[in-house]
PDB file of N, CA and C in Angstrom:
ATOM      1  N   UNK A   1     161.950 126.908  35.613  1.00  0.00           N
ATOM      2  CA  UNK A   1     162.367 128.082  34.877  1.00  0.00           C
ATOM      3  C   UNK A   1     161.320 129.188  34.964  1.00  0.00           C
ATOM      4  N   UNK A   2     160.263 128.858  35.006  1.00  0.00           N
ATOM      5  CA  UNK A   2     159.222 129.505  35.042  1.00  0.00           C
ATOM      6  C   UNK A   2     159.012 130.437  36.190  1.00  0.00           C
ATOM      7  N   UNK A   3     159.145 130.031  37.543  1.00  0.00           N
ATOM      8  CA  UNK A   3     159.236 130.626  38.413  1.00  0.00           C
ATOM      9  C   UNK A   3     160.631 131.939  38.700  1.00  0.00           C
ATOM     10  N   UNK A   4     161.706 131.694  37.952  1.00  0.00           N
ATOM     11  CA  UNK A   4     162.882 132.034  37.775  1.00  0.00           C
ATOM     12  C   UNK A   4     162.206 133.420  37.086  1.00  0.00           C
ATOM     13  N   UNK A   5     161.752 132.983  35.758  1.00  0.00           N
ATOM     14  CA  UNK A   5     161.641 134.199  34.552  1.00  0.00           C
ATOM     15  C   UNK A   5     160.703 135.424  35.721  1.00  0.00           C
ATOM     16  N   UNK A   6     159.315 134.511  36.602  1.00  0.00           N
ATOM     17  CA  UNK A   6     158.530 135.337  37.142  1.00  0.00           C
ATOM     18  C   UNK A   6     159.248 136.743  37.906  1.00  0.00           C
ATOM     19  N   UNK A   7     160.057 135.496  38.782  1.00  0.00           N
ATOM     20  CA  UNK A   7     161.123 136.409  39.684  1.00  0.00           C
ATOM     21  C   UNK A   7     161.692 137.770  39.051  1.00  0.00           C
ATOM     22  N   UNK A   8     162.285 137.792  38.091  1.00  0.00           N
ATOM     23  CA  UNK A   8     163.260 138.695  36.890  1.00  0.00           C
ATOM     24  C   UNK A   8     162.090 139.410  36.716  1.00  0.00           C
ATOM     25  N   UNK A   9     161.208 139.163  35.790  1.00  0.00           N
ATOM     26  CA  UNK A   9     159.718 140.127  35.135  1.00  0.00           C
ATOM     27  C   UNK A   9     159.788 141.162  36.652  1.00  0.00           C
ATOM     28  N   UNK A  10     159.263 140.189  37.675  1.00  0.00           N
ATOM     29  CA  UNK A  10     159.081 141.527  38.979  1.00  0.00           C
ATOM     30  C   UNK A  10     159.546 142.668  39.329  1.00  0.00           C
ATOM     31  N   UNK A  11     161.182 142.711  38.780  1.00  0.00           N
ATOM     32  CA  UNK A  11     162.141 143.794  39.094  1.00  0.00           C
ATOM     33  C   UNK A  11     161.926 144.330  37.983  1.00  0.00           C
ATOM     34  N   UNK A  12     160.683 144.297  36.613  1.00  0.00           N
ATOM     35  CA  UNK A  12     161.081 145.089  35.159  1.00  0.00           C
ATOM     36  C   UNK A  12     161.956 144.619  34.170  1.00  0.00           C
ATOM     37  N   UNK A  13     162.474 143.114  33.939  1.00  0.00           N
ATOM     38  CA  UNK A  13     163.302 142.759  33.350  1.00  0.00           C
ATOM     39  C   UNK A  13     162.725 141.842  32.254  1.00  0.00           C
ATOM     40  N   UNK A  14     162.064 141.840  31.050  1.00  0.00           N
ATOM     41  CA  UNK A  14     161.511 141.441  29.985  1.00  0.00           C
ATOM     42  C   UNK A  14     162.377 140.024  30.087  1.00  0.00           C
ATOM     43  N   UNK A  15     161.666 138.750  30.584  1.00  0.00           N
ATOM     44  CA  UNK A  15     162.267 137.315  30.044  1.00  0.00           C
ATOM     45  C   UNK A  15     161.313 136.577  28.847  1.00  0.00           C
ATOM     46  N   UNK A  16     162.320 135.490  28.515  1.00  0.00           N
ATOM     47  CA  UNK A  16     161.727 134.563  27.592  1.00  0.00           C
ATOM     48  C   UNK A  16     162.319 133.144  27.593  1.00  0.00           C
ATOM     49  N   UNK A  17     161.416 132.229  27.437  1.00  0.00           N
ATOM     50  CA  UNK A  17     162.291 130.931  27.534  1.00  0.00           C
ATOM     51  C   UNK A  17     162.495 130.406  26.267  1.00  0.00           C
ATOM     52  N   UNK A  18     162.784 129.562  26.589  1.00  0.00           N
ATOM     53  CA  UNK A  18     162.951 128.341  24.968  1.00  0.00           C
ATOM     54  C   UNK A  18     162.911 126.800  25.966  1.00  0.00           C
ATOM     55  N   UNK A  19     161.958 126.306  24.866  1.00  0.00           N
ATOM     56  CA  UNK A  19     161.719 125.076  25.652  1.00  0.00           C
ATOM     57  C   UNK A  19     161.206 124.109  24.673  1.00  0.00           C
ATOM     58  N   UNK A  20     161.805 122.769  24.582  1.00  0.00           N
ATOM     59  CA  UNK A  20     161.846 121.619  24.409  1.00  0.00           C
ATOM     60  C   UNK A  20     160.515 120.637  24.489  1.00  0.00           C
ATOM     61  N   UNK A  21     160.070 121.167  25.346  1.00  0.00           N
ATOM     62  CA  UNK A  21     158.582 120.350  26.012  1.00  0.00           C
ATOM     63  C   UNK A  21     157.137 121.662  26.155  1.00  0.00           C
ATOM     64  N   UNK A  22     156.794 121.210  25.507  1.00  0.00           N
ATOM     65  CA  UNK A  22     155.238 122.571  25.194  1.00  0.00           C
ATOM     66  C   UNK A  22     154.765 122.226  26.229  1.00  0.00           C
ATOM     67  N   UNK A  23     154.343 121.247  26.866  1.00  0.00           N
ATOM     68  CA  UNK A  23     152.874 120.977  28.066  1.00  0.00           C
ATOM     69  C   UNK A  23     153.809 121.065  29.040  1.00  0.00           C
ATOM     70  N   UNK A  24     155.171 121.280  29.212  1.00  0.00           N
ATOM     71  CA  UNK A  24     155.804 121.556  30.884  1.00  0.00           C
ATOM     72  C   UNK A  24     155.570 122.960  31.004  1.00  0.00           C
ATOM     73  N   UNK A  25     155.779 123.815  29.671  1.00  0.00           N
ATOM     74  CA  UNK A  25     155.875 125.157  29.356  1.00  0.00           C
ATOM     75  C   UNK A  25     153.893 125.573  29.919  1.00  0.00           C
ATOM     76  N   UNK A  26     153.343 125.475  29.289  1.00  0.00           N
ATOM     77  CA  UNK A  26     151.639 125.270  29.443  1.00  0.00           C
ATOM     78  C   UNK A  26     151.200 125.078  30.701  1.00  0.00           C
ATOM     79  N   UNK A  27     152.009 124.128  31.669  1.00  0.00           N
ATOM     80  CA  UNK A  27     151.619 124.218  32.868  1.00  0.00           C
ATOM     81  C   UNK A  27     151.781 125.444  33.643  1.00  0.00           C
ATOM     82  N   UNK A  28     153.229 125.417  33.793  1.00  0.00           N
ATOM     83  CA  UNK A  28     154.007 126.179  34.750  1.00  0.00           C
ATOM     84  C   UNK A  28     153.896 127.703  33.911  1.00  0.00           C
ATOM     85  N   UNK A  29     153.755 128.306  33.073  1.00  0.00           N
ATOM     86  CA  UNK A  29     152.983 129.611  32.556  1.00  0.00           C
ATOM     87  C   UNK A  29     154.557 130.206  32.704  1.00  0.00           C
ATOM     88  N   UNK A  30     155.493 130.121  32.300  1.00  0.00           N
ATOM     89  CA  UNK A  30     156.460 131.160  32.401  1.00  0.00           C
ATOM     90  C   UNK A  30     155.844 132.507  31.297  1.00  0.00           C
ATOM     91  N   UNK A  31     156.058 133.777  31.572  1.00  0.00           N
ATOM     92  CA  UNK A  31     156.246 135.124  31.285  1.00  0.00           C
ATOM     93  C   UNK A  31     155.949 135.014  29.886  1.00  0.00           C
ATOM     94  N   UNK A  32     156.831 134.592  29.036  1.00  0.00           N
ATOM     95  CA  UNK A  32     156.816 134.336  27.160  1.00  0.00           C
ATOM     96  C   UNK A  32     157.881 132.841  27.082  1.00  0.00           C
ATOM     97  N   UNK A  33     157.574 132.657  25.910  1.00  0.00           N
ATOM     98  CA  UNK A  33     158.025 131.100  25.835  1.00  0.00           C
ATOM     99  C   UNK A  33     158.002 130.970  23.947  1.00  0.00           C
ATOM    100  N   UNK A  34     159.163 130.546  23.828  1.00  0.00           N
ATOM    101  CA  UNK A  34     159.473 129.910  22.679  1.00  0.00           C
ATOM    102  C   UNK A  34     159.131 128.366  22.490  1.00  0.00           C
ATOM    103  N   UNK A  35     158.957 127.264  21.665  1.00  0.00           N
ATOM    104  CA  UNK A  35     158.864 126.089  22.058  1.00  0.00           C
ATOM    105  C   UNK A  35     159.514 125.482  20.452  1.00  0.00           C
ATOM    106  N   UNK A  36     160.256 124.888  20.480  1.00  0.00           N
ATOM    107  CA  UNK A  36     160.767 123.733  19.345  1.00  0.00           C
ATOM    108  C   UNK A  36     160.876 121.972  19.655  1.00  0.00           C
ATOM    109  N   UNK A  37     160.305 121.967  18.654  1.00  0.00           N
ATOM    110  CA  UNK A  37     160.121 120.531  18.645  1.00  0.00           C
ATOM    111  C   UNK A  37     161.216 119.603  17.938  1.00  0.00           C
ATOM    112  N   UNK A  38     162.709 119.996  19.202  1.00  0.00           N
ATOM    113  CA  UNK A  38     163.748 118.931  19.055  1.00  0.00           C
ATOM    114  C   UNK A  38     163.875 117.964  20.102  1.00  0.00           C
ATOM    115  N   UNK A  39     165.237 117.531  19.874  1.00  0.00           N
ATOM    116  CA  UNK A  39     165.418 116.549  20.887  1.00  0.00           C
ATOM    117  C   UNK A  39     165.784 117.201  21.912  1.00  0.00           C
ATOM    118  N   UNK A  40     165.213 116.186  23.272  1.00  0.00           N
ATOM    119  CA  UNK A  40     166.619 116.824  24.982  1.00  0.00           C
ATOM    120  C   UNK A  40     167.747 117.049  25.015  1.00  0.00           C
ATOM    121  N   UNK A  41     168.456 117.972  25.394  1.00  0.00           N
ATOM    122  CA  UNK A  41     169.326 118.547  25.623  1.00  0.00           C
ATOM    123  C   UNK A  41     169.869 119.550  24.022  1.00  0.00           C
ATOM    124  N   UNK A  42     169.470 119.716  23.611  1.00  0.00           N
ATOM    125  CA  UNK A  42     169.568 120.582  22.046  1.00  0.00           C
ATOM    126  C   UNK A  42     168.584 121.926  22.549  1.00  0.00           C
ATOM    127  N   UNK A  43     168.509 122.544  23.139  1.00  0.00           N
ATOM    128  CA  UNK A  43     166.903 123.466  22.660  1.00  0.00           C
ATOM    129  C   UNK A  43     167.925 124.733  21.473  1.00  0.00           C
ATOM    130  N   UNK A  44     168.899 124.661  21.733  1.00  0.00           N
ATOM    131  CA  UNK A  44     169.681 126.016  20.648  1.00  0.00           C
ATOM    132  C   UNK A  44     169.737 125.375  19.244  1.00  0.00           C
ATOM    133  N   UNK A  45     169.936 123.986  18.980  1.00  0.00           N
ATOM    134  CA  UNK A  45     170.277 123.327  17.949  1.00  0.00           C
ATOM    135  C   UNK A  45     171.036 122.373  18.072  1.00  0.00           C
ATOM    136  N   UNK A  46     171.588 122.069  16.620  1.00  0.00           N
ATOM    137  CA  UNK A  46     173.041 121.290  16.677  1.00  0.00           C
ATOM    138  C   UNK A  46     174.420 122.015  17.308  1.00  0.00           C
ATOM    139  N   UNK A  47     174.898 120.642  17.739  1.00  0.00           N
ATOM    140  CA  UNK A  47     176.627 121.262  18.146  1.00  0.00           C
ATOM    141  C   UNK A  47     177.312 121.823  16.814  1.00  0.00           C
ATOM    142  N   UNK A  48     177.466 123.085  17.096  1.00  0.00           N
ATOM    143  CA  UNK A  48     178.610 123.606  16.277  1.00  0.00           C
ATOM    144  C   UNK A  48     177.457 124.715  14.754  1.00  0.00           C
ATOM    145  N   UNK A  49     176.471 124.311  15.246  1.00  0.00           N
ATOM    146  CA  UNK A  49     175.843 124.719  13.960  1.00  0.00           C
ATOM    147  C   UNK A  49     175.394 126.357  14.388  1.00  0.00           C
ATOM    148  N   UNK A  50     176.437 127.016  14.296  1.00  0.00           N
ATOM    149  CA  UNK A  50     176.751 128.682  14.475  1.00  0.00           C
ATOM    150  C   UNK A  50     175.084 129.757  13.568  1.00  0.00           C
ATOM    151  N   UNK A  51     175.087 129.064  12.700  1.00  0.00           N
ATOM    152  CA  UNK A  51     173.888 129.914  12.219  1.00  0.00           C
ATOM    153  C   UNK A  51     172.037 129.580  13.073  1.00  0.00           C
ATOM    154  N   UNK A  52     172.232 127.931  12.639  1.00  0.00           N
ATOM    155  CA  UNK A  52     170.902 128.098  13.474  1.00  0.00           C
ATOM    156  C   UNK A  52     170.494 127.878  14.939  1.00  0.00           C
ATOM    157  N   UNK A  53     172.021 128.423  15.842  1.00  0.00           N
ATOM    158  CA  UNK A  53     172.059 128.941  17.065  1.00  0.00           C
ATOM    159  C   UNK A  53     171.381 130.383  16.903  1.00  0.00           C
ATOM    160  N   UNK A  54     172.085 130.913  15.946  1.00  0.00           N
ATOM    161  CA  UNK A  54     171.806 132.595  15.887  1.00  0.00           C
ATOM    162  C   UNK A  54     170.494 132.403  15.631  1.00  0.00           C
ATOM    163  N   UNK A  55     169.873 131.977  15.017  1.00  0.00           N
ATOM    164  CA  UNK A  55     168.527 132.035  14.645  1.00  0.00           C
ATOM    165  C   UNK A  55     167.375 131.578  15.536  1.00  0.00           C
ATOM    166  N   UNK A  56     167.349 130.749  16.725  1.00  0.00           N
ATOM    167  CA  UNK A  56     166.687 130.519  17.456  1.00  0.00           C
ATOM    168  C   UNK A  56     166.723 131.434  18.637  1.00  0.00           C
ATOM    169  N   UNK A  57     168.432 132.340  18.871  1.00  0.00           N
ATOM    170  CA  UNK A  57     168.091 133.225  19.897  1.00  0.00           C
ATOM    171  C   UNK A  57     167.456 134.473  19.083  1.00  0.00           C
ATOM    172  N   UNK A  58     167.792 134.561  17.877  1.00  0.00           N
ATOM    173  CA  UNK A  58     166.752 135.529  17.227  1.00  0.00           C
ATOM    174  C   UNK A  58     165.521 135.690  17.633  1.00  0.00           C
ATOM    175  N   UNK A  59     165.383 134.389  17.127  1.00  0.00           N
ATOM    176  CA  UNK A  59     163.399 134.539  17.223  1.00  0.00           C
ATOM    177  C   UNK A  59     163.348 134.709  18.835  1.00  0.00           C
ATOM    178  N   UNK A  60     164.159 134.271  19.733  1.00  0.00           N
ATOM    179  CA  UNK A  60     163.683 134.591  20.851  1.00  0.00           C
ATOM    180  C   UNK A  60     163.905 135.830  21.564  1.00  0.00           C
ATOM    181  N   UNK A  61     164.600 136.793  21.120  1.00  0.00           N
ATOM    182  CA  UNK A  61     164.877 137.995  21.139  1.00  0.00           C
ATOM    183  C   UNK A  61     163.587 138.669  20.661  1.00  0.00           C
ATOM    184  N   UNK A  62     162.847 138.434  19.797  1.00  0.00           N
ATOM    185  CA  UNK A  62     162.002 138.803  18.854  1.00  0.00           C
ATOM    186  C   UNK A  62     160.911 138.400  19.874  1.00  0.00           C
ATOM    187  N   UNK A  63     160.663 137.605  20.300  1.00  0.00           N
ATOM    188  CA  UNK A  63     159.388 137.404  20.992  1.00  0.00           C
ATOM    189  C   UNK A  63     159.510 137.690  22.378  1.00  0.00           C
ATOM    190  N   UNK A  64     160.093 138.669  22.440  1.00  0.00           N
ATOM    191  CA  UNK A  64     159.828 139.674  23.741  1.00  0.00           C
ATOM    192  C   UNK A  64     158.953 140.771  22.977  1.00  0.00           C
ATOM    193  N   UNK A  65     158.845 141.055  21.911  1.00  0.00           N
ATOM    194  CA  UNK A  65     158.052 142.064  21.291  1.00  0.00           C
ATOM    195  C   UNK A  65     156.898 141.422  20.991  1.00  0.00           C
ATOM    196  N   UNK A  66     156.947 140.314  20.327  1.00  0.00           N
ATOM    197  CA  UNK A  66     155.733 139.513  19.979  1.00  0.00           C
ATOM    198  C   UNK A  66     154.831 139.053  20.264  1.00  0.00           C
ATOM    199  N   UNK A  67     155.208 138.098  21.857  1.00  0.00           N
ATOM    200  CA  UNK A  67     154.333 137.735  22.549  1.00  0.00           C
ATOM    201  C   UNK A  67     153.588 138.772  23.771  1.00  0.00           C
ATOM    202  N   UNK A  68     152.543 138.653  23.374  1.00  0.00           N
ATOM    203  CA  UNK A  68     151.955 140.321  24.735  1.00  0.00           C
ATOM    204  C   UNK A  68     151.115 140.015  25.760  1.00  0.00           C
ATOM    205  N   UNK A  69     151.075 138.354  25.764  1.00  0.00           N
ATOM    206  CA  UNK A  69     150.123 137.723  26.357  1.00  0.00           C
ATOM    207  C   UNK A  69     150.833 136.941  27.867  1.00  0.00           C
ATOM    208  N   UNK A  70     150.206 137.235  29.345  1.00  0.00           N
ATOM    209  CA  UNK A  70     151.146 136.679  29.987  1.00  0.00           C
ATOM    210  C   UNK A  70     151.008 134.823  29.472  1.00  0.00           C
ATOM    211  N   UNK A  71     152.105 134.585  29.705  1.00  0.00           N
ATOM    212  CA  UNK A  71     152.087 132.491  29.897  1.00  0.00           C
ATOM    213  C   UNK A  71     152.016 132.336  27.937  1.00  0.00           C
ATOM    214  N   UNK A  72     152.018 133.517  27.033  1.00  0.00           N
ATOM    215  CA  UNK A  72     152.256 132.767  25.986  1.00  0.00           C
ATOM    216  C   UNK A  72     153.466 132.205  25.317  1.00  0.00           C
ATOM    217  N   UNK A  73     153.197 131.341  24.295  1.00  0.00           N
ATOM    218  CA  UNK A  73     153.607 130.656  23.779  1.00  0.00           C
ATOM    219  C   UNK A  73     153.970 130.269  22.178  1.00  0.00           C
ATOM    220  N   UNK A  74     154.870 130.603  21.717  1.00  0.00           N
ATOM    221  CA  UNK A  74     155.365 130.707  20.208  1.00  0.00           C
ATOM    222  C   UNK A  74     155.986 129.366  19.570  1.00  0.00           C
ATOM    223  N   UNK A  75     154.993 128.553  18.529  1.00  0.00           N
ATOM    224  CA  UNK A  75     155.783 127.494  18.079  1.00  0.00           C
ATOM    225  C   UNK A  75     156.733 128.132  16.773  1.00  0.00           C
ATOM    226  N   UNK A  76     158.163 128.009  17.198  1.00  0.00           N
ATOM    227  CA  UNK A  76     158.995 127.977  15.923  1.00  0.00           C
ATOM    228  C   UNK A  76     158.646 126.999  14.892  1.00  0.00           C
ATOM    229  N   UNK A  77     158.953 127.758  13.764  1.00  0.00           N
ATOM    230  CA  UNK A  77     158.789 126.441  12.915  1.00  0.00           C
ATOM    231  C   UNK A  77     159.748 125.354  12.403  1.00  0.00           C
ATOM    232  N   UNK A  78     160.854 125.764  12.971  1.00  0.00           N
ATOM    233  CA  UNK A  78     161.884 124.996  12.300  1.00  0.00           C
ATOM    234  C   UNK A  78     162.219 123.330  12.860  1.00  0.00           C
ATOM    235  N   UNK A  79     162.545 122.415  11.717  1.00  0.00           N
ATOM    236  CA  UNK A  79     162.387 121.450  11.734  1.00  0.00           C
ATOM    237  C   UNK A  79     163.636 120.863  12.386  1.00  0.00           C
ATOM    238  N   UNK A  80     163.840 119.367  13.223  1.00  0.00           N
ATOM    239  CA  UNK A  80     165.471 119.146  13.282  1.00  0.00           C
ATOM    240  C   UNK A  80     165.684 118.730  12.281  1.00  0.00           C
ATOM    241  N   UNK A  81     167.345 119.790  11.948  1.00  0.00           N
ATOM    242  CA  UNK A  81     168.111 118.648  11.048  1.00  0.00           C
ATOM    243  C   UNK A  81     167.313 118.709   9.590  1.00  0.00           C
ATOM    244  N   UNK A  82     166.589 119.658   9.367  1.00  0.00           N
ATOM    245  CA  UNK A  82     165.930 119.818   8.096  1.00  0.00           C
ATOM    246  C   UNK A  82     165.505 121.213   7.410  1.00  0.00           C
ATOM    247  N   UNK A  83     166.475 122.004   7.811  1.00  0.00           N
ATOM    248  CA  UNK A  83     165.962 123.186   7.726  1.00  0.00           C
ATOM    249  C   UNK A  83     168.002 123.718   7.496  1.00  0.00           C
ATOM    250  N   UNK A  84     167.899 124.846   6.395  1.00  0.00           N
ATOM    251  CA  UNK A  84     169.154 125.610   6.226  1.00  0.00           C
ATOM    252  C   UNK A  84     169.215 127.016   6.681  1.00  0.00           C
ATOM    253  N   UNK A  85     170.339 127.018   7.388  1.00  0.00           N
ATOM    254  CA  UNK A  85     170.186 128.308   8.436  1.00  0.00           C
ATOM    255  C   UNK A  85     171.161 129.873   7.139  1.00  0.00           C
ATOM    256  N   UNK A  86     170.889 130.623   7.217  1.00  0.00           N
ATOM    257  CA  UNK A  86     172.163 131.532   7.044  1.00  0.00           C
ATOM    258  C   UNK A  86     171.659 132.765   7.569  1.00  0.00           C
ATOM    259  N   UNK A  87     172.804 133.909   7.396  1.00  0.00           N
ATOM    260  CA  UNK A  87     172.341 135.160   8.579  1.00  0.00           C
ATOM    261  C   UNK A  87     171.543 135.897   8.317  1.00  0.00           C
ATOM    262  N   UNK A  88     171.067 135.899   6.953  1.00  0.00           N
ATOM    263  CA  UNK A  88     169.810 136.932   6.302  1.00  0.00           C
ATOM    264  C   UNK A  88     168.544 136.821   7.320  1.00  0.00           C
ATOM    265  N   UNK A  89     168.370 135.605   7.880  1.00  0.00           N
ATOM    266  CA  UNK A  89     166.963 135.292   8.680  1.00  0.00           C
ATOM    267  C   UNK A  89     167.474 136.191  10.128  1.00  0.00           C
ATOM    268  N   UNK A  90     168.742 136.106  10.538  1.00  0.00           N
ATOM    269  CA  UNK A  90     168.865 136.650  11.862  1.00  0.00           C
ATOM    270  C   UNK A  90     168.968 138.347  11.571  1.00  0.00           C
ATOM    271  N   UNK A  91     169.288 139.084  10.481  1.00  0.00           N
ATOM    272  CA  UNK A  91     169.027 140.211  10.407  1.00  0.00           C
ATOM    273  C   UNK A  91     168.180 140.670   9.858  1.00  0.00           C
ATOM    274  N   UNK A  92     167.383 139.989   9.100  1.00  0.00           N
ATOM    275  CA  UNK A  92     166.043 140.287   9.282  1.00  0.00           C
ATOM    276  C   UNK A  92     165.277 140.185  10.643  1.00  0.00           C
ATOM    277  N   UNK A  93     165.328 139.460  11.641  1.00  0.00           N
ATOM    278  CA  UNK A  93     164.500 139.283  12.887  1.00  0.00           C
ATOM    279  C   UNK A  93     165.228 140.578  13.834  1.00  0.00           C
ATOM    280  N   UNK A  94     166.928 140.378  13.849  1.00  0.00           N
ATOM    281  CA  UNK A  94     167.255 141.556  14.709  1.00  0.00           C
ATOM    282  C   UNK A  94     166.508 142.816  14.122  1.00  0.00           C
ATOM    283  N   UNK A  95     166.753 142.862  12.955  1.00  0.00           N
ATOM    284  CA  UNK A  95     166.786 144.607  12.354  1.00  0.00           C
ATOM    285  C   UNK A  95     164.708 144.981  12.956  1.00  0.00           C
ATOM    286  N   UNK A  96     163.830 143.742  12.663  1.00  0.00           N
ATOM    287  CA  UNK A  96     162.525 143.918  13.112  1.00  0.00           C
ATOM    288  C   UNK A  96     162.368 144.615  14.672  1.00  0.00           C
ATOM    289  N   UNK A  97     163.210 144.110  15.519  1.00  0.00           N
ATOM    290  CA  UNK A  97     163.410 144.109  17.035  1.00  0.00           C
ATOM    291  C   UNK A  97     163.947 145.711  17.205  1.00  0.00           C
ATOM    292  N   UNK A  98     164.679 146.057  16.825  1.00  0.00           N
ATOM    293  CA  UNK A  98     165.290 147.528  16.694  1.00  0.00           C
ATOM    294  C   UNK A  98     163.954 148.193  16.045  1.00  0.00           C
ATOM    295  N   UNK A  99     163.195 147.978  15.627  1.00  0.00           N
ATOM    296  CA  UNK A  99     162.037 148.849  15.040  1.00  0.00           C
ATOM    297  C   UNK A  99     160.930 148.825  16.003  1.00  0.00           C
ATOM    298  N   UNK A 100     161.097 148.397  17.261  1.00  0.00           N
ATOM    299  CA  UNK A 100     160.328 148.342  17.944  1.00  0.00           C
ATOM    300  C   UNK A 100     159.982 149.587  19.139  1.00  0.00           C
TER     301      UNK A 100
END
């Protein structure tokens, strides 16, 4: 993925990942990088769970502004399966992003 995001950045195109595994992310240095500490094949969340989908592409929307560092790296904090999502967190993060 990493090499992918590089590719995109070259033409001027602000990427970000989300990733599952911190030390694959750490190696390979993609552009900006989100990281949550769920299970494989989940990096958005649960199936069906509409809010804290929105909320993880939030924050990753958000850390195209945030992160300014090439190859960094943002731990979300959210927990699996232990954490309550609703949309106040995603318009608060969008409405931050528009102020940018």
């Amino acid at each position: 993925m990493g090499l992918i995001q590089r590719e995109i950045e070259r033409v001027g195109i602000p990427t970000v990942g989300i990733s599952i595994v911190r030390e694959f992310s750490a190696k390979v240095k993609p552009p900006r990088t989100v990281f949550l500490r769920w299970p494989f094949g989940h990096p958005l969340g649960e199936p069906s769970n509409i809010a804290q989908q929105r909320t993880v592409l939030a924050e990753a929307l958000q850390a195209l502004y945030r992160i300014d560092t090439p190859g960094g790296i943002t731990d979300l904090p959210y927990r699996w399966r232990r954490e309550t999502y609703d949309g106040k967190v995603v318009k608060e993060l969008l409405s931050d992003s528009r102020s940018h």
